[in-house]
PDB file of N, CA and C in Angstrom:
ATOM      1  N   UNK A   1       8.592  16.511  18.367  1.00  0.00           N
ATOM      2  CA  UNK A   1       7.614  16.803  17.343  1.00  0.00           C
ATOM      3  C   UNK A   1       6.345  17.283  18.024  1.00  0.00           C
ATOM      4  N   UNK A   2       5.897  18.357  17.537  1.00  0.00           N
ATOM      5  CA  UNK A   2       4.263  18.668  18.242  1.00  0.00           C
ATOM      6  C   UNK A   2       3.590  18.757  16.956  1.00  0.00           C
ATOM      7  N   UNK A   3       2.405  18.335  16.829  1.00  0.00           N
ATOM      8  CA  UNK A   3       0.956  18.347  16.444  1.00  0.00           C
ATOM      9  C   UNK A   3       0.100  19.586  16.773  1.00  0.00           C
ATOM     10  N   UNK A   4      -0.176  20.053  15.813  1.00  0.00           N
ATOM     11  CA  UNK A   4      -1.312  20.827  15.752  1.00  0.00           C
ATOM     12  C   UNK A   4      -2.748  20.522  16.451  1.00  0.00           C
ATOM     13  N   UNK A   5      -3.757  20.745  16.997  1.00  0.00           N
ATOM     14  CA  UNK A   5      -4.864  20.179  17.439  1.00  0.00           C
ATOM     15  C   UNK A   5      -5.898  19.889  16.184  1.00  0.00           C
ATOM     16  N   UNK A   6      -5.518  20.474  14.969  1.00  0.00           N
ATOM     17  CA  UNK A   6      -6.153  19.991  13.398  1.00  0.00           C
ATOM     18  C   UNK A   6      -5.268  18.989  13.162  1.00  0.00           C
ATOM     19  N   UNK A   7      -4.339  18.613  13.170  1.00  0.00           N
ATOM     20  CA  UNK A   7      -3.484  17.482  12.806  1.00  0.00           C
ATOM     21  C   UNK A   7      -3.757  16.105  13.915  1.00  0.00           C
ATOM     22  N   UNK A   8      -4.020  16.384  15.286  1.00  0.00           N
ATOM     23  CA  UNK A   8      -4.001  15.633  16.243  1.00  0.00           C
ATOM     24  C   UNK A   8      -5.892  14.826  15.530  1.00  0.00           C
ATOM     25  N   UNK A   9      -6.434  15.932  15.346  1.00  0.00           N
ATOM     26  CA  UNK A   9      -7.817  15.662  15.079  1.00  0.00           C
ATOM     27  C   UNK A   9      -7.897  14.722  13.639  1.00  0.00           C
ATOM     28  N   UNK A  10      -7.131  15.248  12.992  1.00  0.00           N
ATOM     29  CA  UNK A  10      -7.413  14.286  11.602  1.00  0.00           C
ATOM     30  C   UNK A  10      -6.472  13.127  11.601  1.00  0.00           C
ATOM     31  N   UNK A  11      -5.411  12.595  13.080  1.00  0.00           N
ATOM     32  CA  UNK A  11      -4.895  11.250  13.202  1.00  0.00           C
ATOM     33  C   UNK A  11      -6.138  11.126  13.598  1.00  0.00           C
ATOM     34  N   UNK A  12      -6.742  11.434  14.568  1.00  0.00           N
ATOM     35  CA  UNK A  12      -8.416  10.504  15.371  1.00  0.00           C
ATOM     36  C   UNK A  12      -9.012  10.066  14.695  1.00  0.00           C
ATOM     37  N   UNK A  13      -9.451  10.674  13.729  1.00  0.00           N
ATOM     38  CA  UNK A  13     -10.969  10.751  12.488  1.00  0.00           C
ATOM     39  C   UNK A  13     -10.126   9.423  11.428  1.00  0.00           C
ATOM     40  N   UNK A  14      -8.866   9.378  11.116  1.00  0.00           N
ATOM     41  CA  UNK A  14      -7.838   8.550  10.273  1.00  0.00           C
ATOM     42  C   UNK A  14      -8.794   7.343  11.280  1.00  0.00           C
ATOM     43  N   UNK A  15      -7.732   7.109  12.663  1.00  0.00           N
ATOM     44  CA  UNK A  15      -8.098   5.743  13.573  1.00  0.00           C
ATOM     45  C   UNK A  15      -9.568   5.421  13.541  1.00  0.00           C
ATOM     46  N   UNK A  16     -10.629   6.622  13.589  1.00  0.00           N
ATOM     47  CA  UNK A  16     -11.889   5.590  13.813  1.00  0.00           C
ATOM     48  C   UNK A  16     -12.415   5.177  12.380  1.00  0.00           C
ATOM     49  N   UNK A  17     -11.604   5.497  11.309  1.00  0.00           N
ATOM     50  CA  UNK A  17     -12.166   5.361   9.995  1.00  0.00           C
ATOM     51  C   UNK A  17     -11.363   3.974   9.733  1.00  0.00           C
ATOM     52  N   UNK A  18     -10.518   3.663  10.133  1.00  0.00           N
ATOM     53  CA  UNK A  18      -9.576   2.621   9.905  1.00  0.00           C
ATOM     54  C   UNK A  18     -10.226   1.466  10.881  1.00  0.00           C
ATOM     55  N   UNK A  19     -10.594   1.895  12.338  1.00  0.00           N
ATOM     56  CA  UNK A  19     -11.070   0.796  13.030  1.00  0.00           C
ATOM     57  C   UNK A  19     -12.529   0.181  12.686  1.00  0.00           C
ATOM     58  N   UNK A  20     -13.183   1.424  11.944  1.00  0.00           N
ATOM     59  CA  UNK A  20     -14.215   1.175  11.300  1.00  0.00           C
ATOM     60  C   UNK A  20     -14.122   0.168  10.170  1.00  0.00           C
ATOM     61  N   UNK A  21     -13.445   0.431   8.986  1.00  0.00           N
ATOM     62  CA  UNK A  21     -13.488  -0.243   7.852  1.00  0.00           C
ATOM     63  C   UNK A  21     -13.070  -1.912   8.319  1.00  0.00           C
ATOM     64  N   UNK A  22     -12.114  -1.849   9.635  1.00  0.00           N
ATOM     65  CA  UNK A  22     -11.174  -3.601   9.929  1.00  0.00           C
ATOM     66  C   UNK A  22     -12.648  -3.890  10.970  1.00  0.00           C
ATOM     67  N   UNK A  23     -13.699  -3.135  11.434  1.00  0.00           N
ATOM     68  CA  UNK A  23     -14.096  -4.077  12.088  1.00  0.00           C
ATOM     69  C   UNK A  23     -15.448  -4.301  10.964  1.00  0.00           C
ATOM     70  N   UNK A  24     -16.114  -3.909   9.919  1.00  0.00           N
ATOM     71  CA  UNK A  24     -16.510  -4.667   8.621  1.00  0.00           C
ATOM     72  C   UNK A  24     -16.025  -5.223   8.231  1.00  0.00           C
ATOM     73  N   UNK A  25     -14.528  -5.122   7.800  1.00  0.00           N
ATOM     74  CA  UNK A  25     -13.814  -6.713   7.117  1.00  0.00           C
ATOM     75  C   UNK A  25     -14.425  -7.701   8.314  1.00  0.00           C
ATOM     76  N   UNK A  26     -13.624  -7.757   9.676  1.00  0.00           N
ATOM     77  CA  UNK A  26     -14.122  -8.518  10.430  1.00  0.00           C
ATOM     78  C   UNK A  26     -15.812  -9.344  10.291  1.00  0.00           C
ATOM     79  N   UNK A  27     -16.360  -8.309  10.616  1.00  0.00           N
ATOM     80  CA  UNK A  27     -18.304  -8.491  10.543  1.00  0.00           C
ATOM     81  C   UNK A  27     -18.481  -9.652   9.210  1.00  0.00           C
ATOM     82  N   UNK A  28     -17.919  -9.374   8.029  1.00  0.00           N
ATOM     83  CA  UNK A  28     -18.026  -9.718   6.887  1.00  0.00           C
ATOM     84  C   UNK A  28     -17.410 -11.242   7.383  1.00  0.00           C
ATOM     85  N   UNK A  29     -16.406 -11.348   7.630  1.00  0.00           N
ATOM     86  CA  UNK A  29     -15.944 -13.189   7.613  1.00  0.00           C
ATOM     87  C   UNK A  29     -16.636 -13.728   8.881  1.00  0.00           C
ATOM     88  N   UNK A  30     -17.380 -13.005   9.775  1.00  0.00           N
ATOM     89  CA  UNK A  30     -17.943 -13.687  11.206  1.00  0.00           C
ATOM     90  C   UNK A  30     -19.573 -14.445  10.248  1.00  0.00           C
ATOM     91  N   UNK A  31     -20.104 -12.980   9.369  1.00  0.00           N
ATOM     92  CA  UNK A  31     -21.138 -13.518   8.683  1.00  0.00           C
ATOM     93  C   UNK A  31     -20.851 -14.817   7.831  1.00  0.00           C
ATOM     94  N   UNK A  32     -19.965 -14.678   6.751  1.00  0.00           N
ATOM     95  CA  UNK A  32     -19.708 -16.201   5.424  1.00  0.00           C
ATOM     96  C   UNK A  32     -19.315 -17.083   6.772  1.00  0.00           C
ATOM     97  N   UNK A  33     -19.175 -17.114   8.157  1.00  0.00           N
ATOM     98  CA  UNK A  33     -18.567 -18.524   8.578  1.00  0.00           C
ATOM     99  C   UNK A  33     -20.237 -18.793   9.215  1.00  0.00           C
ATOM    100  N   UNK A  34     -21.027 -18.093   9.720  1.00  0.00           N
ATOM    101  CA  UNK A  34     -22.252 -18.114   9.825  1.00  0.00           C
ATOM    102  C   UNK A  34     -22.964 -18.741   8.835  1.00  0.00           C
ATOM    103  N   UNK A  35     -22.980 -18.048   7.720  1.00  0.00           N
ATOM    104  CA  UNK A  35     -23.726 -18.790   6.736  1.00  0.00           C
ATOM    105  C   UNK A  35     -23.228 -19.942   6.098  1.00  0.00           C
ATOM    106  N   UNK A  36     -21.946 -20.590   6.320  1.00  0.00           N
ATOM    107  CA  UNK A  36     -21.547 -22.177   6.120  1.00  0.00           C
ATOM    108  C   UNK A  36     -21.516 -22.436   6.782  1.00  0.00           C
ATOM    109  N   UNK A  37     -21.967 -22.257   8.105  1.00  0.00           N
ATOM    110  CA  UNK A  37     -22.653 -23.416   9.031  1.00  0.00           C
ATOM    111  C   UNK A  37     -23.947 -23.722   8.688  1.00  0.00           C
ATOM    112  N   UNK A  38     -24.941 -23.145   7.986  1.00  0.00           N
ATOM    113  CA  UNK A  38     -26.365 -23.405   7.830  1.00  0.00           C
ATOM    114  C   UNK A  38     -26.697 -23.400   6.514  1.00  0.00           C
ATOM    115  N   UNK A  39     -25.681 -23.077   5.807  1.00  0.00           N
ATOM    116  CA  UNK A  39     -25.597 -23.387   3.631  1.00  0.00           C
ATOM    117  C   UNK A  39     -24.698 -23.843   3.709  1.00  0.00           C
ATOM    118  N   UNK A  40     -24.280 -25.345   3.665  1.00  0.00           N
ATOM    119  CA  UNK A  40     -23.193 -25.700   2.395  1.00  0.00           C
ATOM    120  C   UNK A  40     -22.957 -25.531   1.318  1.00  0.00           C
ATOM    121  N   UNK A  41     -24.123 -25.351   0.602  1.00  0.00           N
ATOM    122  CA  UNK A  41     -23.951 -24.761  -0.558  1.00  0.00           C
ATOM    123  C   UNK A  41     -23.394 -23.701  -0.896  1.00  0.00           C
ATOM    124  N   UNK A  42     -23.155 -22.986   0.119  1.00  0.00           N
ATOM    125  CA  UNK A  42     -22.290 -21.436  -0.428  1.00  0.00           C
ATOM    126  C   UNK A  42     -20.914 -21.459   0.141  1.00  0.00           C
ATOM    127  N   UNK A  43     -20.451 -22.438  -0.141  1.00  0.00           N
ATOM    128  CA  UNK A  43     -18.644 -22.344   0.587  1.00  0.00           C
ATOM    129  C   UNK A  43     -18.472 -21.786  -0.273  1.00  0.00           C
ATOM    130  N   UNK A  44     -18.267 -22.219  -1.681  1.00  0.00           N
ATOM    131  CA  UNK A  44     -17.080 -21.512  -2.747  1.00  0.00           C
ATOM    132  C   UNK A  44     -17.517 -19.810  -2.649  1.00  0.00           C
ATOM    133  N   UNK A  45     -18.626 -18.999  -2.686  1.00  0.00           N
ATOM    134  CA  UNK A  45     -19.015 -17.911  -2.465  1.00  0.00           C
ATOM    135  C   UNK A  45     -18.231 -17.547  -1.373  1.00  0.00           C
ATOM    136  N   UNK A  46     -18.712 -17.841  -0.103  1.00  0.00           N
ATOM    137  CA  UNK A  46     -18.006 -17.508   1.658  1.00  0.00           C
ATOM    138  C   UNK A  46     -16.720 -17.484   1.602  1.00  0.00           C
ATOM    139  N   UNK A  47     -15.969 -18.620   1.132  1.00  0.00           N
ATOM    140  CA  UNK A  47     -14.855 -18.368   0.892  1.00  0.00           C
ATOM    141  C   UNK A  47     -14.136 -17.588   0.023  1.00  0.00           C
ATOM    142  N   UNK A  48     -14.894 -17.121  -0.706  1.00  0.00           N
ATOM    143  CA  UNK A  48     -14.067 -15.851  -1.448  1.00  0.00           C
ATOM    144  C   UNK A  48     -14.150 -14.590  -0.534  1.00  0.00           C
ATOM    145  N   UNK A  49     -15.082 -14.267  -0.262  1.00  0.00           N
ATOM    146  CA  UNK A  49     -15.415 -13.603   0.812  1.00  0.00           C
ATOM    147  C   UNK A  49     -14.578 -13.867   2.154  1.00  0.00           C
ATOM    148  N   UNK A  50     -14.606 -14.784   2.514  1.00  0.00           N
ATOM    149  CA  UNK A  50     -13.452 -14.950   3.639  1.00  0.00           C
ATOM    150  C   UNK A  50     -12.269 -14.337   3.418  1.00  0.00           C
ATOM    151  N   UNK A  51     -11.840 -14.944   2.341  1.00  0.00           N
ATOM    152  CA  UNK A  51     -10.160 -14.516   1.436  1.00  0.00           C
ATOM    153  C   UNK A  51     -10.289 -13.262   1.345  1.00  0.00           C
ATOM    154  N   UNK A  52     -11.105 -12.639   0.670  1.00  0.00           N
ATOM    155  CA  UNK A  52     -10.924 -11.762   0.165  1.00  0.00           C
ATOM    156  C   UNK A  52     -10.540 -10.794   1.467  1.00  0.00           C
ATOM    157  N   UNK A  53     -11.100 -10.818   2.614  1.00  0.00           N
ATOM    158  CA  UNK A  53     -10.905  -9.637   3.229  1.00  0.00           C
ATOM    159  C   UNK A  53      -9.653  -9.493   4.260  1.00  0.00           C
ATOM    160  N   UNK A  54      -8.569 -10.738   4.527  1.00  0.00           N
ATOM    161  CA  UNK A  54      -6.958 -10.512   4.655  1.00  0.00           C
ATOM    162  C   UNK A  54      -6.182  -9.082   4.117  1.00  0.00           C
ATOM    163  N   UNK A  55      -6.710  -9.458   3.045  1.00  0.00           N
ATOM    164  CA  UNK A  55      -5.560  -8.449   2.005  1.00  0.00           C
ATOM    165  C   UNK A  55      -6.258  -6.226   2.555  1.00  0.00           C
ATOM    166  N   UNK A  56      -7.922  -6.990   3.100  1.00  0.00           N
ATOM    167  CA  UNK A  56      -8.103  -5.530   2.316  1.00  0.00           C
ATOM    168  C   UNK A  56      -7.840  -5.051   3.929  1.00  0.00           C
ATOM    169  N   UNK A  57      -7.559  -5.795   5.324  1.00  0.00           N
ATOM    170  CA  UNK A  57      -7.517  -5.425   6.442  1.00  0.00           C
ATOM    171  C   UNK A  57      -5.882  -5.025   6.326  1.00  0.00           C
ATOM    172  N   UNK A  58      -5.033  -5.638   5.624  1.00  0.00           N
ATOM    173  CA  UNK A  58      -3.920  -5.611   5.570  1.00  0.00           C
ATOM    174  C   UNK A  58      -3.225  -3.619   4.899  1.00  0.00           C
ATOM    175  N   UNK A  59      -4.264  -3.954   3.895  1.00  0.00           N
ATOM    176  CA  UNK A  59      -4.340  -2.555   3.407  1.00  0.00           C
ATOM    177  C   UNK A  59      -4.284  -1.754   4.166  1.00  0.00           C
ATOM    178  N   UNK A  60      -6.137  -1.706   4.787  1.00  0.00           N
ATOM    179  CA  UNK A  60      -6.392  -0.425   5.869  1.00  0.00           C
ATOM    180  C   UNK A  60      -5.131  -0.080   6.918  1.00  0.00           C
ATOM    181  N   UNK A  61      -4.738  -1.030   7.422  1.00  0.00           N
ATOM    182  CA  UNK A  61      -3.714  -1.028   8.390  1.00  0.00           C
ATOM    183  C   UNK A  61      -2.518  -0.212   7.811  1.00  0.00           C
ATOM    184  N   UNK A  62      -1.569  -0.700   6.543  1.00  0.00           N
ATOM    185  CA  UNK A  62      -0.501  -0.204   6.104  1.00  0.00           C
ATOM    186  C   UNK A  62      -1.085   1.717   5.619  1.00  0.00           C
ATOM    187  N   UNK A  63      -2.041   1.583   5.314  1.00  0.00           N
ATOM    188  CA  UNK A  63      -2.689   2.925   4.961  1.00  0.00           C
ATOM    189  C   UNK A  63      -2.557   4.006   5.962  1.00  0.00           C
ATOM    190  N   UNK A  64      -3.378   3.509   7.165  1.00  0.00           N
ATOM    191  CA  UNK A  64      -2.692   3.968   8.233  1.00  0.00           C
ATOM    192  C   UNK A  64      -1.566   4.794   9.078  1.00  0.00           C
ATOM    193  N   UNK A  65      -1.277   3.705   8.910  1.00  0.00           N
ATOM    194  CA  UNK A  65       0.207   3.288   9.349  1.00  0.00           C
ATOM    195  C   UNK A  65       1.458   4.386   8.499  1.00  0.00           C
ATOM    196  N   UNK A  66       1.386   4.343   7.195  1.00  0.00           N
ATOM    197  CA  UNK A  66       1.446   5.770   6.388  1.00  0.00           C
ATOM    198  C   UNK A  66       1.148   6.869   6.712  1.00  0.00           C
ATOM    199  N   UNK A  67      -0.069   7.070   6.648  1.00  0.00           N
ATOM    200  CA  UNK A  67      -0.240   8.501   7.073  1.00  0.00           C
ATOM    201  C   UNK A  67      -0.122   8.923   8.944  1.00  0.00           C
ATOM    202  N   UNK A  68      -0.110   8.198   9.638  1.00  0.00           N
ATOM    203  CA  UNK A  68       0.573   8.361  10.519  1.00  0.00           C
ATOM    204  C   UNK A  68       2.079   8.660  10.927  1.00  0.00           C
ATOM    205  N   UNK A  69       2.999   7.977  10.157  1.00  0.00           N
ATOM    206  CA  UNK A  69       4.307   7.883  10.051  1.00  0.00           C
ATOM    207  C   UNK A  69       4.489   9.070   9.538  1.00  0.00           C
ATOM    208  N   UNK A  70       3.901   9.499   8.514  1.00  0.00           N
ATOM    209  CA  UNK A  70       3.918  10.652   7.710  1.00  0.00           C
ATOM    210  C   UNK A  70       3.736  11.543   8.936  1.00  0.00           C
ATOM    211  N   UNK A  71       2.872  12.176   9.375  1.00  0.00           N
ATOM    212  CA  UNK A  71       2.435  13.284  10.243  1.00  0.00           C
ATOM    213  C   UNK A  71       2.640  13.526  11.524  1.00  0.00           C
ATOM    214  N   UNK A  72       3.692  12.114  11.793  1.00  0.00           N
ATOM    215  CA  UNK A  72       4.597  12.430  12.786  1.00  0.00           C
ATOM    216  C   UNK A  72       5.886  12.400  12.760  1.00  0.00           C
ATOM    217  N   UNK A  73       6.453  12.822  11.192  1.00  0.00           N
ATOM    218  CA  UNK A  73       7.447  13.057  10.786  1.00  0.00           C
ATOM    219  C   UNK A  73       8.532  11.761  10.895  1.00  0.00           C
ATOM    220  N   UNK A  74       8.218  10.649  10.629  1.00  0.00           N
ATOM    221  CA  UNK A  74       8.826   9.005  10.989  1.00  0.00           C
ATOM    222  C   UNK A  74       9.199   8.874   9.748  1.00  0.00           C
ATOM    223  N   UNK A  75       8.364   9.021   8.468  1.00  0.00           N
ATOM    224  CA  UNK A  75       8.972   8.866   7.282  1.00  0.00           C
ATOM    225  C   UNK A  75       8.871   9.758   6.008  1.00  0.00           C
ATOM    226  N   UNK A  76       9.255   9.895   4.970  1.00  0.00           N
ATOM    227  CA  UNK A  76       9.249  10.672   4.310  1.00  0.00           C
ATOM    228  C   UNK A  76       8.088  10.425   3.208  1.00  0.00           C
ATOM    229  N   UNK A  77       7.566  11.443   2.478  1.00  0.00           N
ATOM    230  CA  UNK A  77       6.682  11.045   1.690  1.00  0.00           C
ATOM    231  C   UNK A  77       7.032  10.585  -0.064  1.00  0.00           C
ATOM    232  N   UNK A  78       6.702   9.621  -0.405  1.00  0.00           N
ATOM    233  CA  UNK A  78       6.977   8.416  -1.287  1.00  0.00           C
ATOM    234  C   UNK A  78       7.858   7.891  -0.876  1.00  0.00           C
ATOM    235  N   UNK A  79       8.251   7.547   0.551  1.00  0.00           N
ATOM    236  CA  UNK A  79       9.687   6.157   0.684  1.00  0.00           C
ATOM    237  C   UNK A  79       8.666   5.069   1.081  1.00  0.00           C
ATOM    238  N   UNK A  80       8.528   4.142   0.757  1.00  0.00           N
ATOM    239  CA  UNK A  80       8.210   2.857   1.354  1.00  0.00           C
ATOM    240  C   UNK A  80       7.988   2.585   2.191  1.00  0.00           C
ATOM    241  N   UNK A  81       7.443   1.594   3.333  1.00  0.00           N
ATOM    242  CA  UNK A  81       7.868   1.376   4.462  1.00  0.00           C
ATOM    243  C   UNK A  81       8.250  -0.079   4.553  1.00  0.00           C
ATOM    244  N   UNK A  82       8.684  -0.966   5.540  1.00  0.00           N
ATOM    245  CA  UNK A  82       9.694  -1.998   5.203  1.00  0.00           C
ATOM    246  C   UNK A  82       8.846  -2.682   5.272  1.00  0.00           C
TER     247      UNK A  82
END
């Protein structure tokens, strides 16, 4: 399989947009564990916030992971991946 140097370029721009968005999820649960060390009062808040951002790192990743598979010809477009 070869890549175009526009195709090679828009996997790059994909990865730093993806490493971008997982290292804000990240930033985001380093902050709510920060701020329940010095508010107890805001667990039930932090912890939604904690929770919440599993699913959306999980996302970015499979998102990814898609359009990669895709544009290096690994899978087809609308099949699933396992």
């Amino acid at each position: 399989m070869t890549l175009t140097p526009q195709q090679v370029e828009e996997l790059r721009q994909k990865l730093a947009k993806m490493r971008h968005d997982i290292n804000n999820h990240l930033s985001l649960i380093s902050f709510a564990v920060e701020i329940l060390r010095t508010k107890s009062d805001m667990v039930e808040r932090m912890a939604g916030t904690i929770s919440d951002q599993s699913p959306k790192i999980q996302a970015d990743l499979a998102e990814y992971t898609a359009e990669f598979e895709l544009a290096l010809g690994l899978k087809q477009p609308g099949v699933p991946s396992l």
